[in-house]
Protein backbone atom coordinates (compact mmCIF):
# COMPACT_ATOMS: atom_id res chain seq x y z
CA UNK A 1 -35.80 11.28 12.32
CA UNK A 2 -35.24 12.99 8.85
CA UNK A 3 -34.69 16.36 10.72
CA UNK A 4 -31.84 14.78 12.57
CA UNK A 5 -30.10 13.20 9.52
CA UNK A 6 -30.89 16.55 7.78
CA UNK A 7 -28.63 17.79 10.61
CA UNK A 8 -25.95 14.84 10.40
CA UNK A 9 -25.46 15.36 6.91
CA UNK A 10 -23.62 18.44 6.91
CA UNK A 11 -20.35 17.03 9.01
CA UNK A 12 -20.42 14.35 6.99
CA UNK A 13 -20.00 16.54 4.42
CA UNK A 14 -17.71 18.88 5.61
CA UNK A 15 -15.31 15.82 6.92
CA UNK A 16 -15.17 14.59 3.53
CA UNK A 17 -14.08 17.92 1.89
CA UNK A 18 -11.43 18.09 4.52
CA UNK A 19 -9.86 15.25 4.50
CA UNK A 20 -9.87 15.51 0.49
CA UNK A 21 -8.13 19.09 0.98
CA UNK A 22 -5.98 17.24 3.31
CA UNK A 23 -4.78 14.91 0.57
CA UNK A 24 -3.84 16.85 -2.12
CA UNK A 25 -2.31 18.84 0.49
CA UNK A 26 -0.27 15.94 1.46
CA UNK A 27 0.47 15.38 -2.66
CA UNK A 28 1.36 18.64 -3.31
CA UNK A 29 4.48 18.06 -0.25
CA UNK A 30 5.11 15.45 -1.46
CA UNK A 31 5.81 16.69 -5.11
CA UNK A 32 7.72 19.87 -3.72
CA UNK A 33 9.64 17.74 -1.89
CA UNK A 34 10.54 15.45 -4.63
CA UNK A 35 10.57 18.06 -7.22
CA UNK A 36 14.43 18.03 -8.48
CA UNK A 37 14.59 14.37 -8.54
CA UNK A 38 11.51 13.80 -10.53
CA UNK A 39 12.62 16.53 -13.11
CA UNK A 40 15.95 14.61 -13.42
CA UNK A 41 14.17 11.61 -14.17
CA UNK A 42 11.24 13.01 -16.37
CA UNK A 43 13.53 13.87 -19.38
CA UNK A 44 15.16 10.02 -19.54
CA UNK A 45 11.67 8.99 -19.04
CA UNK A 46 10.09 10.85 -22.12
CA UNK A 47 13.23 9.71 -24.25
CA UNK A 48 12.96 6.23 -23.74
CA UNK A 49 15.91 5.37 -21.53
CA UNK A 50 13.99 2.97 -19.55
CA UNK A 51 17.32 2.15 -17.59
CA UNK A 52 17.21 5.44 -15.65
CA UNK A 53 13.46 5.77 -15.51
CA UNK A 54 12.97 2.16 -13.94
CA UNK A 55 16.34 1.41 -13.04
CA UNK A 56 16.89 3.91 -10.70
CA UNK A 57 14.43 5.49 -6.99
CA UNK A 58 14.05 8.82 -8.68
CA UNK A 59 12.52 6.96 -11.62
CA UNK A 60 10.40 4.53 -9.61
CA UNK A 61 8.83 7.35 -7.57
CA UNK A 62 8.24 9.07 -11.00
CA UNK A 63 6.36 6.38 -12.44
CA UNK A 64 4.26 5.98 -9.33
CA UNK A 65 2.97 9.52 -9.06
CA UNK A 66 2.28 9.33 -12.93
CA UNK A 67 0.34 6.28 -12.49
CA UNK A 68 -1.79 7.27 -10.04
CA UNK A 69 -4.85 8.75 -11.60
CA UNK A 70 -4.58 5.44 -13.54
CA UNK A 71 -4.96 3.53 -10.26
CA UNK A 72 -7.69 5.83 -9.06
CA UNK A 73 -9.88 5.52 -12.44
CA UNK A 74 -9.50 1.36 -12.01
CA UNK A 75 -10.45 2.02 -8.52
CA UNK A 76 -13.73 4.06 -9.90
CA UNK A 77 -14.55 1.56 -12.38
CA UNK A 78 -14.36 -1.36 -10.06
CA UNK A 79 -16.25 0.62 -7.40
CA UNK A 80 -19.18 1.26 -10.06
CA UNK A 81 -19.17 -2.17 -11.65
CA UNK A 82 -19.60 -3.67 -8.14
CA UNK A 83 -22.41 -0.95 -6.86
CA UNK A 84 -24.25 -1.62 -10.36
CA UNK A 85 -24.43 -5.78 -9.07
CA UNK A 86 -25.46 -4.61 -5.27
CA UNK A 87 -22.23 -5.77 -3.53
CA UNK A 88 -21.74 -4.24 0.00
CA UNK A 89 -18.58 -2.00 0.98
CA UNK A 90 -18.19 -1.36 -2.84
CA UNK A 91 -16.37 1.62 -2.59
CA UNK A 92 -13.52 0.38 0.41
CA UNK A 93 -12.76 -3.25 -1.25
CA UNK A 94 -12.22 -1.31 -4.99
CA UNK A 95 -9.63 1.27 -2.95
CA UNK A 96 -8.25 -1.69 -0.77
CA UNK A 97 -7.43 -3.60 -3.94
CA UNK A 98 -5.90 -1.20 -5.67
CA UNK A 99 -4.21 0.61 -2.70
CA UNK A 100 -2.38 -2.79 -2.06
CA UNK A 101 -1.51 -3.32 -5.52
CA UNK A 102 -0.24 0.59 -6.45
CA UNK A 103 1.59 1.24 -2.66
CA UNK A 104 3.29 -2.28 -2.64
CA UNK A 105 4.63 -3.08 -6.08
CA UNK A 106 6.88 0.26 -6.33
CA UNK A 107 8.82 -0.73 -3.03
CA UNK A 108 9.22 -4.20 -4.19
CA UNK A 109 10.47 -2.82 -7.27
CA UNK A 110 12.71 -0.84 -5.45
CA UNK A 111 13.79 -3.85 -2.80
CA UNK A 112 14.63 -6.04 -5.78
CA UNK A 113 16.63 -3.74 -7.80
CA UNK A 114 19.78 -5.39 -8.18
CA UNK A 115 23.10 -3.40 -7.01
CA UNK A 116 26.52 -2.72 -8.23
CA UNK A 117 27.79 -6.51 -7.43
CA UNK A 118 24.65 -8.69 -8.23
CA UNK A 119 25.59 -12.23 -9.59
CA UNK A 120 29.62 -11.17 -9.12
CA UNK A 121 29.27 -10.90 -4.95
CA UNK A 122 28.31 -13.55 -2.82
CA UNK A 123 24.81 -13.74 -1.25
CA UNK A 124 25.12 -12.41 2.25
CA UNK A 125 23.03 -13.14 5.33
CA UNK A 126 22.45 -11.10 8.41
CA UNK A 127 20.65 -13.51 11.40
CA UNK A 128 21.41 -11.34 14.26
CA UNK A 129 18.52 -9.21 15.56
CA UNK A 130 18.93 -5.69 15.77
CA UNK A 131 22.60 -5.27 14.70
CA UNK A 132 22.11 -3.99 10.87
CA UNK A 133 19.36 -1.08 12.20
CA UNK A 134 22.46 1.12 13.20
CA UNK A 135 23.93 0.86 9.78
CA UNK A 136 20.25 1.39 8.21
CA UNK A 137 20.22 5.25 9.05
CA UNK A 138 17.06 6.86 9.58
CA UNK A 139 16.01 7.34 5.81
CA UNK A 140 16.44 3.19 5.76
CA UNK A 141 14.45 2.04 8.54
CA UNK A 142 11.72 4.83 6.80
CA UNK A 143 11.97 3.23 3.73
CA UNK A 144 11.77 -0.67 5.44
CA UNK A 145 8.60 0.53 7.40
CA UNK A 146 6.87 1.56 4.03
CA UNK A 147 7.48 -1.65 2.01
CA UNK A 148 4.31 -3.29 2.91
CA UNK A 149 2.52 -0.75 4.53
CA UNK A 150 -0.46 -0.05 1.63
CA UNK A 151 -0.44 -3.65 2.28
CA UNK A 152 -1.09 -3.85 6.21
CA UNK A 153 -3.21 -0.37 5.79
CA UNK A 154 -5.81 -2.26 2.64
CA UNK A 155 -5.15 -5.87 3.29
CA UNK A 156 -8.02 -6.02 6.32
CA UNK A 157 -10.09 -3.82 4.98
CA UNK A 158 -10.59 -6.07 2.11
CA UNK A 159 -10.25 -9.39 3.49
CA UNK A 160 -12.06 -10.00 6.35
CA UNK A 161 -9.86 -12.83 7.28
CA UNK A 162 -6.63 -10.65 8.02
CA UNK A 163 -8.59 -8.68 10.00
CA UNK A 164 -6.26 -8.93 13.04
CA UNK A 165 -3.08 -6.90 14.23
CA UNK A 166 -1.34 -10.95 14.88
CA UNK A 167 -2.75 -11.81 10.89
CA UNK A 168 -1.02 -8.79 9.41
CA UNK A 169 2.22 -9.15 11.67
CA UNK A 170 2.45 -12.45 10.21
CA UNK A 171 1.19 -11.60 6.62
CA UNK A 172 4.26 -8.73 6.38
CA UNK A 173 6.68 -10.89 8.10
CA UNK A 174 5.80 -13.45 5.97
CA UNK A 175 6.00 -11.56 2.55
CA UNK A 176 9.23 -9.94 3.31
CA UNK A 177 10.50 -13.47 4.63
CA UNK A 178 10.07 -14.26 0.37
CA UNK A 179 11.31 -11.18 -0.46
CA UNK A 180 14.80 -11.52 1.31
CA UNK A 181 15.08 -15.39 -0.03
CA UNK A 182 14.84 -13.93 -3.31
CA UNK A 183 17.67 -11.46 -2.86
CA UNK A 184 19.64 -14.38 -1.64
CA UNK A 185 18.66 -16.75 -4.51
CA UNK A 186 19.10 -14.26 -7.14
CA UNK A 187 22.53 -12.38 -5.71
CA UNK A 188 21.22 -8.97 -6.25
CA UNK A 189 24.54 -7.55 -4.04
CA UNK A 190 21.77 -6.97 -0.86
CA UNK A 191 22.12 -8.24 2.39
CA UNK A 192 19.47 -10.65 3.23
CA UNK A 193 18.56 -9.16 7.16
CA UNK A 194 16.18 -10.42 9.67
CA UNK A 195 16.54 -6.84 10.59
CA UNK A 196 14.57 -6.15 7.46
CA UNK A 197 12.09 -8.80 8.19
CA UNK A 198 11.45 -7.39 11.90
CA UNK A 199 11.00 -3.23 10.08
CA UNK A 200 9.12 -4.24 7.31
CA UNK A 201 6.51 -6.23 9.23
CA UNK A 202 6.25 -3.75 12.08
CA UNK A 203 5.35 -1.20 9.05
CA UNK A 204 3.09 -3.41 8.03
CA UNK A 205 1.57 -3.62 11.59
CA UNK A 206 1.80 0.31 12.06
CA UNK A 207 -0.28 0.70 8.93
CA UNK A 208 -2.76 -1.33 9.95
CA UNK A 209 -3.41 0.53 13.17
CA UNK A 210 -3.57 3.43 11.51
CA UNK A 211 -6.51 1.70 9.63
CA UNK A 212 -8.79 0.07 12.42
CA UNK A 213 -11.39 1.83 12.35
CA UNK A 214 -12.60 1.21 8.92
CA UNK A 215 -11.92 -2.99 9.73
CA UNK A 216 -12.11 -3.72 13.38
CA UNK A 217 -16.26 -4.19 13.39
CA UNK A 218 -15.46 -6.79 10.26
CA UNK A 219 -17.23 -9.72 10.26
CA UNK A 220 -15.11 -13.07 8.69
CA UNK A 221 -18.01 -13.49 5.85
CA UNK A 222 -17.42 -13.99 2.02
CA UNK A 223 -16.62 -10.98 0.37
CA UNK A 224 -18.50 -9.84 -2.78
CA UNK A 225 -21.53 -11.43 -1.76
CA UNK A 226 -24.29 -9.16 -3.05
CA UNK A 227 -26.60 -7.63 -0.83
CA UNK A 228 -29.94 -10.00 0.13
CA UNK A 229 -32.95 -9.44 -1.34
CA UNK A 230 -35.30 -8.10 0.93
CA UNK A 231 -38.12 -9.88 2.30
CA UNK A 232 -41.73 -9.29 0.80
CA UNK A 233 -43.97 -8.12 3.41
CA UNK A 234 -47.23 -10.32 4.52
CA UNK A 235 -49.92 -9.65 3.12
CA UNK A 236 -52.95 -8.18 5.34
């Protein structure tokens, strides 16, 4: 038995180290990508014009790539604080809490900026399915399917409860439901779409898929439970 997880151990390993290289791999596009914007934001950034630093995509994106050793040292201490008291699955409920938290608040951000218009243009509705997703463009319906989609990807891994492709189909249809009242309610010059409701929660759904296997064997039990103590052993 120790010979053959002697020989398991090694995979393990090497899966790990890939799919680490595969990340920063993925980071490192990402920044090439996003290169020229960033720089044009970095230098309002550093000189206090918070307008064009959170005002504006380039700036949001910014402050989300700066922020994200942050989120991945709050990730490490919750990890450790929880594996110090014994609690189970320490490690995917400290990355599934922050994940939600750092991949969902910059697209909200984003969703909620107000545009040229807001509080001068009436609120406008769209109730028709499937007639604004020709007028989205490509680079919109990308951006609709990544609004909750940290939050479908985390959300089941760290609450057992939502561990369901219907659960998370409602949860994103559901947040984005409150997310287009509020454009409405506050006149932020956006039009208030079901189409947006219908993208955002199939992102939401997408994600989730793409994260089954880390939450489809998940039992509906309380969450930071510790683990039980084990059972003394007879004596004799």
């Amino acid at each position: 038995m120790n010979h053959n997880a002697s020989l398991s151990a090694p995979p393990r390993r090497t899966r790990g180290i890939v799919l680490l290289g595969l990340a920063v791999l993925g980071l490192a596009s990402v920044l090439f990508v996003l290169r020229r914007p960033l720089m044009m934001s970095a230098p309002m950034c550093l000189a206090g014009r918070w307008h064009g630093c959170f005002g504006t995509f380039n700036g949001v994106v910014l402050m989300t790539l700066v922020t994200l050793p942050l989120a991945v040292l709050v990730a490490w201490a919750l990890a450790r604080r929880r594996r110090a008291a014994g609690v189970t699955g320490a490690w995917r409920r400290s990355l599934a809490e922050v994940g939600m938290v750092h991949g969902t608040v910059p697209f909200l951000w984003l969703t909620m900026m107000p545009g040229g218009g807001a509080g001068v243009v009436p609120a406008r509705v769209s109730l028709v399915p499937l007639r604004d997703l020709v007028t989205m463009g490509s680079l919109g319906i990308v951006g609709n399917l990544l609004v909750f989609a940290s939050l479908g990807f985390f959300a089941p891994m760290r609450f057992a409860v939502l561990a369901s492709l219907p659960r998370i189909l409602a949860l994103g249809a559901g947040c984005s439901v409150l997310v287009e009242t509020a454009q409405y309610v506050l006149r932020l010059d956006r039009v208030s779409s079901v189409d947006d409701v219908l993208v955002n929660a199939a992102g939401a759904v997408l994600a989730a898929l793409a994260s089954r296997r880390w939450w489809r064997g998940t039992a509906e039990a309380p969450s930071d439970q510790p683990r039980p103590a084990p059972a003394p052993a007879p004596a004799g």
